[in-house]
Protein backbone atom coordinates (compact mmCIF):
# COMPACT_ATOMS: atom_id res chain seq x y z
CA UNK A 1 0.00 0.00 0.00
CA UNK A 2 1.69 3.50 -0.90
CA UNK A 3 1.82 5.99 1.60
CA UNK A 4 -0.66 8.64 -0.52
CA UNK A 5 -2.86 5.65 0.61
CA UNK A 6 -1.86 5.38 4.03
CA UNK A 7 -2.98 8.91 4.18
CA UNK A 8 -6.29 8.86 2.96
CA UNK A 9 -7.06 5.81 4.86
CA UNK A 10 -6.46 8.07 7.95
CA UNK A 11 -8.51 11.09 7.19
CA UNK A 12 -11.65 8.18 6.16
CA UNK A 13 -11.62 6.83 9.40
CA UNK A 14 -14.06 8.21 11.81
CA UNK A 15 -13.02 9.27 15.33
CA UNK A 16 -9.55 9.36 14.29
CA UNK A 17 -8.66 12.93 15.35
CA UNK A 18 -5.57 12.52 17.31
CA UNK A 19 -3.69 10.94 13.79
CA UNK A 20 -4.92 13.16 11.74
CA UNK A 21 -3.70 16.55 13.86
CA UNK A 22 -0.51 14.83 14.16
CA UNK A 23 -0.29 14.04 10.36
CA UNK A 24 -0.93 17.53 9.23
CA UNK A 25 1.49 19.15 11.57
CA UNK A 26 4.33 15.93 9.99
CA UNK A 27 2.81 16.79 6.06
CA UNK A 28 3.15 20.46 6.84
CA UNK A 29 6.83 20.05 7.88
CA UNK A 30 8.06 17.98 5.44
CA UNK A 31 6.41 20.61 2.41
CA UNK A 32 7.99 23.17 4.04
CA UNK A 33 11.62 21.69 3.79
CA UNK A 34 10.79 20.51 0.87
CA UNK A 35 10.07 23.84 -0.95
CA UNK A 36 12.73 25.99 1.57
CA UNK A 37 15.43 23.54 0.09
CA UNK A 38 14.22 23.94 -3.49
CA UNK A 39 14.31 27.52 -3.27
CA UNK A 40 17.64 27.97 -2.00
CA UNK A 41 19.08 25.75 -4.70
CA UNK A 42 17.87 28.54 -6.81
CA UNK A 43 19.17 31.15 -4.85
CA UNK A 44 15.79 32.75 -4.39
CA UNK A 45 15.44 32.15 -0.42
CA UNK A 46 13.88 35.48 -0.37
CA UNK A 47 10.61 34.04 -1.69
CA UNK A 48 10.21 31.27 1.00
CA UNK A 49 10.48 34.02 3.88
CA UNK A 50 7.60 35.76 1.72
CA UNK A 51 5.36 32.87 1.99
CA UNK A 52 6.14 32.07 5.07
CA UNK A 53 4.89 35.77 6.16
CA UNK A 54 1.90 34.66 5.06
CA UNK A 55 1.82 31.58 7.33
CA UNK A 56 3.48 32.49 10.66
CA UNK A 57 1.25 34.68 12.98
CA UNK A 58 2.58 38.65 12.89
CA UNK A 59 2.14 40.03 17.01
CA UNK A 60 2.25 43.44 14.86
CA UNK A 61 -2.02 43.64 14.60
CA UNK A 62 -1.54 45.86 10.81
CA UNK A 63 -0.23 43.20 9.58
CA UNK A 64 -2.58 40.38 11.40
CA UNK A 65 -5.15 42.15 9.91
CA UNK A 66 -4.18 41.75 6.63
CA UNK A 67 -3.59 37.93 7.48
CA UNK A 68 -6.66 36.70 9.76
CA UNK A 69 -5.97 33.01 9.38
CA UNK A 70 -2.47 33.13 10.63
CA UNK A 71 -4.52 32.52 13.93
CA UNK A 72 -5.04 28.92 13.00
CA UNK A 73 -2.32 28.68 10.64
CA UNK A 74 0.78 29.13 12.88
CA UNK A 75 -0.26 26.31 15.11
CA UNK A 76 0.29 23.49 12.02
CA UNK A 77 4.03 25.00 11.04
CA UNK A 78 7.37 24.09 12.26
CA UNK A 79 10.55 24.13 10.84
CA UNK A 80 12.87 22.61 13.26
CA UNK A 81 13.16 18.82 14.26
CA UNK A 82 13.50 18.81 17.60
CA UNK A 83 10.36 21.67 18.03
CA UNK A 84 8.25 19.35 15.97
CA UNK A 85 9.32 15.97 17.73
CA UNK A 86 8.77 17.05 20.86
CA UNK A 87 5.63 18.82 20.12
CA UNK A 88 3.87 15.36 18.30
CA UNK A 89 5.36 13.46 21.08
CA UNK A 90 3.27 15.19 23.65
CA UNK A 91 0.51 15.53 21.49
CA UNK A 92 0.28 11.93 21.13
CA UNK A 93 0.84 10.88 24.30
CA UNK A 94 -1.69 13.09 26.40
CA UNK A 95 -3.53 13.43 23.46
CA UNK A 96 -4.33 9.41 23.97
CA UNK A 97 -5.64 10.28 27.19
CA UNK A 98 -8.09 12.93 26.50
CA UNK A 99 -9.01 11.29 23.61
CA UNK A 100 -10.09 8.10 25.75
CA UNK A 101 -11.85 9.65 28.85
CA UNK A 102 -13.22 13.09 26.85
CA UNK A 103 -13.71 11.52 22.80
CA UNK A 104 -12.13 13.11 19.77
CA UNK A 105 -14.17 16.22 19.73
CA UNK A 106 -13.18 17.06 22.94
CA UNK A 107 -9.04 16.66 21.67
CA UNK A 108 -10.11 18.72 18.54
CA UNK A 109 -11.84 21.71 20.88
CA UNK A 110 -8.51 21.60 22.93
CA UNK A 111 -6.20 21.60 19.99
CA UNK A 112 -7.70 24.73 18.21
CA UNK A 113 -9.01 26.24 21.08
CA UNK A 114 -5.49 26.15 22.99
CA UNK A 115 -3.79 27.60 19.93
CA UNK A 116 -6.11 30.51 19.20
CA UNK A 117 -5.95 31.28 22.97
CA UNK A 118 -1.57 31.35 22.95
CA UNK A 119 -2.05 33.12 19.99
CA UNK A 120 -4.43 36.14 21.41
CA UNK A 121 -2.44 36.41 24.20
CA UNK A 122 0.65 36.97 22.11
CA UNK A 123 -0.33 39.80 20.40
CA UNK A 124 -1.95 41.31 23.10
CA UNK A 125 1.24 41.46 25.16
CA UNK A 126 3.23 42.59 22.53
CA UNK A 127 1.11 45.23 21.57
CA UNK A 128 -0.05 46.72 25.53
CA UNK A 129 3.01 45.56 27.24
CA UNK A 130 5.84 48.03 27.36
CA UNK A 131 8.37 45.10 27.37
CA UNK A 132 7.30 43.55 24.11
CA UNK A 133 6.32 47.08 22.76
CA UNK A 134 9.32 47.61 20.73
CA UNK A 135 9.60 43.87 19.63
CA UNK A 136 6.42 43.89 18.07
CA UNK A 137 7.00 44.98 14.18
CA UNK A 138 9.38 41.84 13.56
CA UNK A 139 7.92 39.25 15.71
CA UNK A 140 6.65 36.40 14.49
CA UNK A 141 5.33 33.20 15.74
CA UNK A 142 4.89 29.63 14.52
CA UNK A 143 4.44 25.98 16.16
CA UNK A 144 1.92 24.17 17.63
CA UNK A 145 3.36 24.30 21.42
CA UNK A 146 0.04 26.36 23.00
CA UNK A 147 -2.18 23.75 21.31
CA UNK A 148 -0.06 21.13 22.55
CA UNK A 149 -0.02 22.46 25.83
CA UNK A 150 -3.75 23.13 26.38
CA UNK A 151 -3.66 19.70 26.10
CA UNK A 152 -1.42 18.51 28.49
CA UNK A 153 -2.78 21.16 31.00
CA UNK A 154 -6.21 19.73 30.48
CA UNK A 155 -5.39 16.21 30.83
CA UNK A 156 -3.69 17.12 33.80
CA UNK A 157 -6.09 18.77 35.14
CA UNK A 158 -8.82 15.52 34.69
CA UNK A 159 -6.39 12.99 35.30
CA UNK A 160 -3.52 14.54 37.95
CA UNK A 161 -2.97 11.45 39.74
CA UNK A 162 -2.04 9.61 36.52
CA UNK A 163 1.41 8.67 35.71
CA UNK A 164 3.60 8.43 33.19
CA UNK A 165 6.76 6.17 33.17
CA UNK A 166 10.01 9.00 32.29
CA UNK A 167 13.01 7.41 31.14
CA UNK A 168 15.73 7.78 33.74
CA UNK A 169 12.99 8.86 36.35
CA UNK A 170 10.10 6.23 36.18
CA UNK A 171 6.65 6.77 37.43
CA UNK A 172 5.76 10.63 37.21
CA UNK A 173 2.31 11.80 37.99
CA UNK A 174 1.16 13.95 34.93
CA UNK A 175 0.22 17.14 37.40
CA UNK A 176 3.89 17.19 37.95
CA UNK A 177 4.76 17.20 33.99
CA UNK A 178 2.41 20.11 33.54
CA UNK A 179 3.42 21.78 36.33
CA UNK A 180 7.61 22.06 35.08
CA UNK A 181 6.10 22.73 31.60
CA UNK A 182 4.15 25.92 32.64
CA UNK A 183 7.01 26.99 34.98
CA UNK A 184 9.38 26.63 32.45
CA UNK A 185 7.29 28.67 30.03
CA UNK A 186 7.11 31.36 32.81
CA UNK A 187 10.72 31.21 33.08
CA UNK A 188 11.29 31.82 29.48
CA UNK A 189 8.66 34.76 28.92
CA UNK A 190 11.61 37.23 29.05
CA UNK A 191 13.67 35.41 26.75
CA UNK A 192 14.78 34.67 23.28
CA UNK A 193 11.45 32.81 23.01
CA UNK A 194 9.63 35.47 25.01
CA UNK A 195 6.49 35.48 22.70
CA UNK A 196 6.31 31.65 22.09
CA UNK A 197 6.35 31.10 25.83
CA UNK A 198 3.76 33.85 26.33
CA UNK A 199 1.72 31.29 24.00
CA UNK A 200 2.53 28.45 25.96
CA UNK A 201 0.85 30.18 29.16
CA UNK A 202 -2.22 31.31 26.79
CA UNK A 203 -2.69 27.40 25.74
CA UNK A 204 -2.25 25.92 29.44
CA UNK A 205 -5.09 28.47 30.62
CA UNK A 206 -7.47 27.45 28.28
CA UNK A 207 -6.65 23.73 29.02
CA UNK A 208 -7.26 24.61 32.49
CA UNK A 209 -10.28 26.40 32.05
CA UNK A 210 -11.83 23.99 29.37
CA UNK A 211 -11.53 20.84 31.86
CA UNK A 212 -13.69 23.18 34.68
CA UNK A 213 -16.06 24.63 32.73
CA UNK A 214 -16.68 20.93 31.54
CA UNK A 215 -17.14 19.44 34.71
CA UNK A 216 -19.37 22.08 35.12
CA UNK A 217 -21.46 20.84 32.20
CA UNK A 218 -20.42 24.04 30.08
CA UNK A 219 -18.62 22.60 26.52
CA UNK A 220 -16.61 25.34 25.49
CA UNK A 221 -15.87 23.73 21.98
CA UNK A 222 -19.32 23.30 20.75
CA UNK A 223 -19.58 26.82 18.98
CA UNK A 224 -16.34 25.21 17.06
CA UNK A 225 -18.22 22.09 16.24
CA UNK A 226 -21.43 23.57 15.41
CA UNK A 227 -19.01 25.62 12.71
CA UNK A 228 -17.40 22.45 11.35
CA UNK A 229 -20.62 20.42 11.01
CA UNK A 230 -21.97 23.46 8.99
CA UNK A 231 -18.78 23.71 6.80
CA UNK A 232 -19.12 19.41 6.54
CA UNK A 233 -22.62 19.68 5.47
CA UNK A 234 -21.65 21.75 2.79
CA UNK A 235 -19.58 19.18 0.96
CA UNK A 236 -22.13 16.25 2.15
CA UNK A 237 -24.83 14.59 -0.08
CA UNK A 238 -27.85 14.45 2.01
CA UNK A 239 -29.49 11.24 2.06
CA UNK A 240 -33.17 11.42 0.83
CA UNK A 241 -35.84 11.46 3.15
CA UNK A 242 -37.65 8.41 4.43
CA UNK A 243 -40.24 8.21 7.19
CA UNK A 244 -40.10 5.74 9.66
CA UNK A 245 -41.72 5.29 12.78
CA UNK A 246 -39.81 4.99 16.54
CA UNK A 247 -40.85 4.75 20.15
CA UNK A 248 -39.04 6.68 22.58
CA UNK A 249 -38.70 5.87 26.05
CA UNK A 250 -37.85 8.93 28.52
CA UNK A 251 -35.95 8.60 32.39
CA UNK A 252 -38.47 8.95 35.17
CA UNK A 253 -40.87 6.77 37.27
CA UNK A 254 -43.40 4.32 36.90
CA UNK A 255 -45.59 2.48 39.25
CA UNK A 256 -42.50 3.10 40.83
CA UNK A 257 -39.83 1.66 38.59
CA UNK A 258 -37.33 3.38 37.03
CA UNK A 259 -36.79 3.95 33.12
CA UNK A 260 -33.97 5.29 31.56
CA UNK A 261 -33.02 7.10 27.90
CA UNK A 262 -30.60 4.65 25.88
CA UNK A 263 -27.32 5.78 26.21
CA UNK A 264 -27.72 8.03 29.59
CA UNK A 265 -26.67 6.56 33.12
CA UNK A 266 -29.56 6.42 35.27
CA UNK A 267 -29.48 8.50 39.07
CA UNK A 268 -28.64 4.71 40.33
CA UNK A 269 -25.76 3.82 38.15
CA UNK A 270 -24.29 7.39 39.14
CA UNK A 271 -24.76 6.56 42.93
CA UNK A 272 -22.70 3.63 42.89
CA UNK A 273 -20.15 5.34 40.53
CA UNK A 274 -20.14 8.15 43.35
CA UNK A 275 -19.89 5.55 46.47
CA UNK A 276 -16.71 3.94 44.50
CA UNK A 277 -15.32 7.56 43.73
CA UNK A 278 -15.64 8.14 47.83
CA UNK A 279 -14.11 4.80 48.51
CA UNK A 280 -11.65 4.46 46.67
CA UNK A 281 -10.90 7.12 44.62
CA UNK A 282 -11.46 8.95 41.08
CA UNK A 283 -8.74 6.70 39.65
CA UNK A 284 -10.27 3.59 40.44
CA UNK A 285 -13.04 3.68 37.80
CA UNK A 286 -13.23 2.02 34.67
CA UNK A 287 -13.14 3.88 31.07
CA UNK A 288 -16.65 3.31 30.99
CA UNK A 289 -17.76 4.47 34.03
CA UNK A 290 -15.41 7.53 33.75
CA UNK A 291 -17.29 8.03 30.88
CA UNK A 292 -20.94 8.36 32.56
CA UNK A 293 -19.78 10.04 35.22
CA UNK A 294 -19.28 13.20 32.17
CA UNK A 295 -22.52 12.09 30.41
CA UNK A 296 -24.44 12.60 33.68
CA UNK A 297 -22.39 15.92 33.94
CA UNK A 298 -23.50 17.43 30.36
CA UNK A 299 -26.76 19.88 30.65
CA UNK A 300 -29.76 19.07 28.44
């Protein structure tokens, strides 16, 4: 099987969102090298920092502008190895675990929502903060590090008792990891990397603030997924109409029994999911009771 196949197959496949960020940050990269090499064979270098203007996100807002998408654009371009390695690497690896206890619209919601957030905050501090002030013509920002970071932060932030294995240091809970990643993005705010790290703190905030507001049974990504299913149903056939004829059962009592709706957790399921939780702790559940626990959560 070629790999132009390898890559459809992976967009086709439904709930496959974690693969398919990761493979348009990796198809990104390798098109820009790609073209940057080409060009400088040709001695016309000039024209790859042109386009790549027109990619990177500008902190100057004249020029941002001019170039609205940047917003979304500079979180799918790198250009260095070990930025995009150690970006995917973190992407996949909490990505896995919001993906399994949240579902892939959740990881989607955190990816874009986490990079428009580091980017925001970017500008604004280079364009109110006397610090950044002067910096702010020639800045320029790429990488997906906020989104990447919103991530970790939120699956720290559901999960902080969950470990990871470090090589060299073994078993690290992940509210530690995120914890030395936001400090160290502190650290580096008045550095060479001042604005990306600026982004990095815009990206863990959201991640912070998603996972609350969602325990709250507030979804702060569904205004993003309402605007992808309209942009999907433009480009989808719609099936003709047929009628057909269902019965619908609704929770509540009678004669004193209980009935449910297929697919919610009834109060008693909860209850027992609650006793375990005060027993023996959030960690002890299963993947599928995690996962009513945040159904029951969700407002009609």
């Amino acid at each position: 099987m070629s790999i132009l196949q390898d890559i459809k197959d992976t967009f086709r496949q439904p709930n496959n969102t974690l693969k398919q960020l990761i493979l348009i940050n990796v198809i990104v990269f390798v098109v820009l090298i790609v073209v940057r090499t080409l060009l400088h064979l040709l001695s016309s270098s000039g024209v790859y920092d042109v386009a790549m203007s027109f990619i990177a996100l500008h902190s100057d807002l004249g020029k941002f502008i001019t170039r609205p998408w940047t917003l979304i654009t500079y979180f799918f371009t790198h250009q260095g190895f070990l930025h995009i390695i150690f970006n995917m690497l973190n992407l996949y690896w909490f990505g896995q675990l919001v993906r399994e206890y949240l579902g892939d619209k959740k990881l989607l919601s955190l990816y874009v929502i986490g990079g428009i957030a580091g980017g925001v905050l970017y500008m604004l501090s280079y364009n109110f903060i006397p610090y950044f002030a002067d910096r702010a013509y020639n800045s320029v920002m790429i990488g997906a590090s906020a989104s990447v970071l919103a991530i970790v932060v939120a699956a720290a932030t559901l999960l902080p008792n969950y470990t990871f294995n470090l090589l060299l240091i073994g078993p690290v809970r992940i509210k530690y990891i995120a914890l030395f990643l936001v400090i160290l993005s502190i650290s580096g705010a008045v550095g060479d990397n001042a604005g990306g790290n600026i982004a990095h703190l815009g990206g863990a905030l959201m991640g912070w603030l998603f996972i609350k507001q969602l325990q709250r049974g507030n979804d702060m990504g569904r205004p993003l997924h309402a605007f992808f299913d309209f942009v999907t149903g433009l480009f989808t056939r719609k099936p003709k109409l047929k009628v057909t004829h269902r019965t619908t059962t609704f929770a509540g009592k009678t004669n004193g029994k209980t009935t449910t709706t297929p697919g919610k957790p009834s109060q008693k399921e909860i209850d027992l999911i609650l006793d375990k939780i005060s027993s023996s702790g959030y960690e002890s559940l299963s993947k599928e009771e995690k996962q009513k626990l945040f159904q029951a959560s969700q407002k009609e």
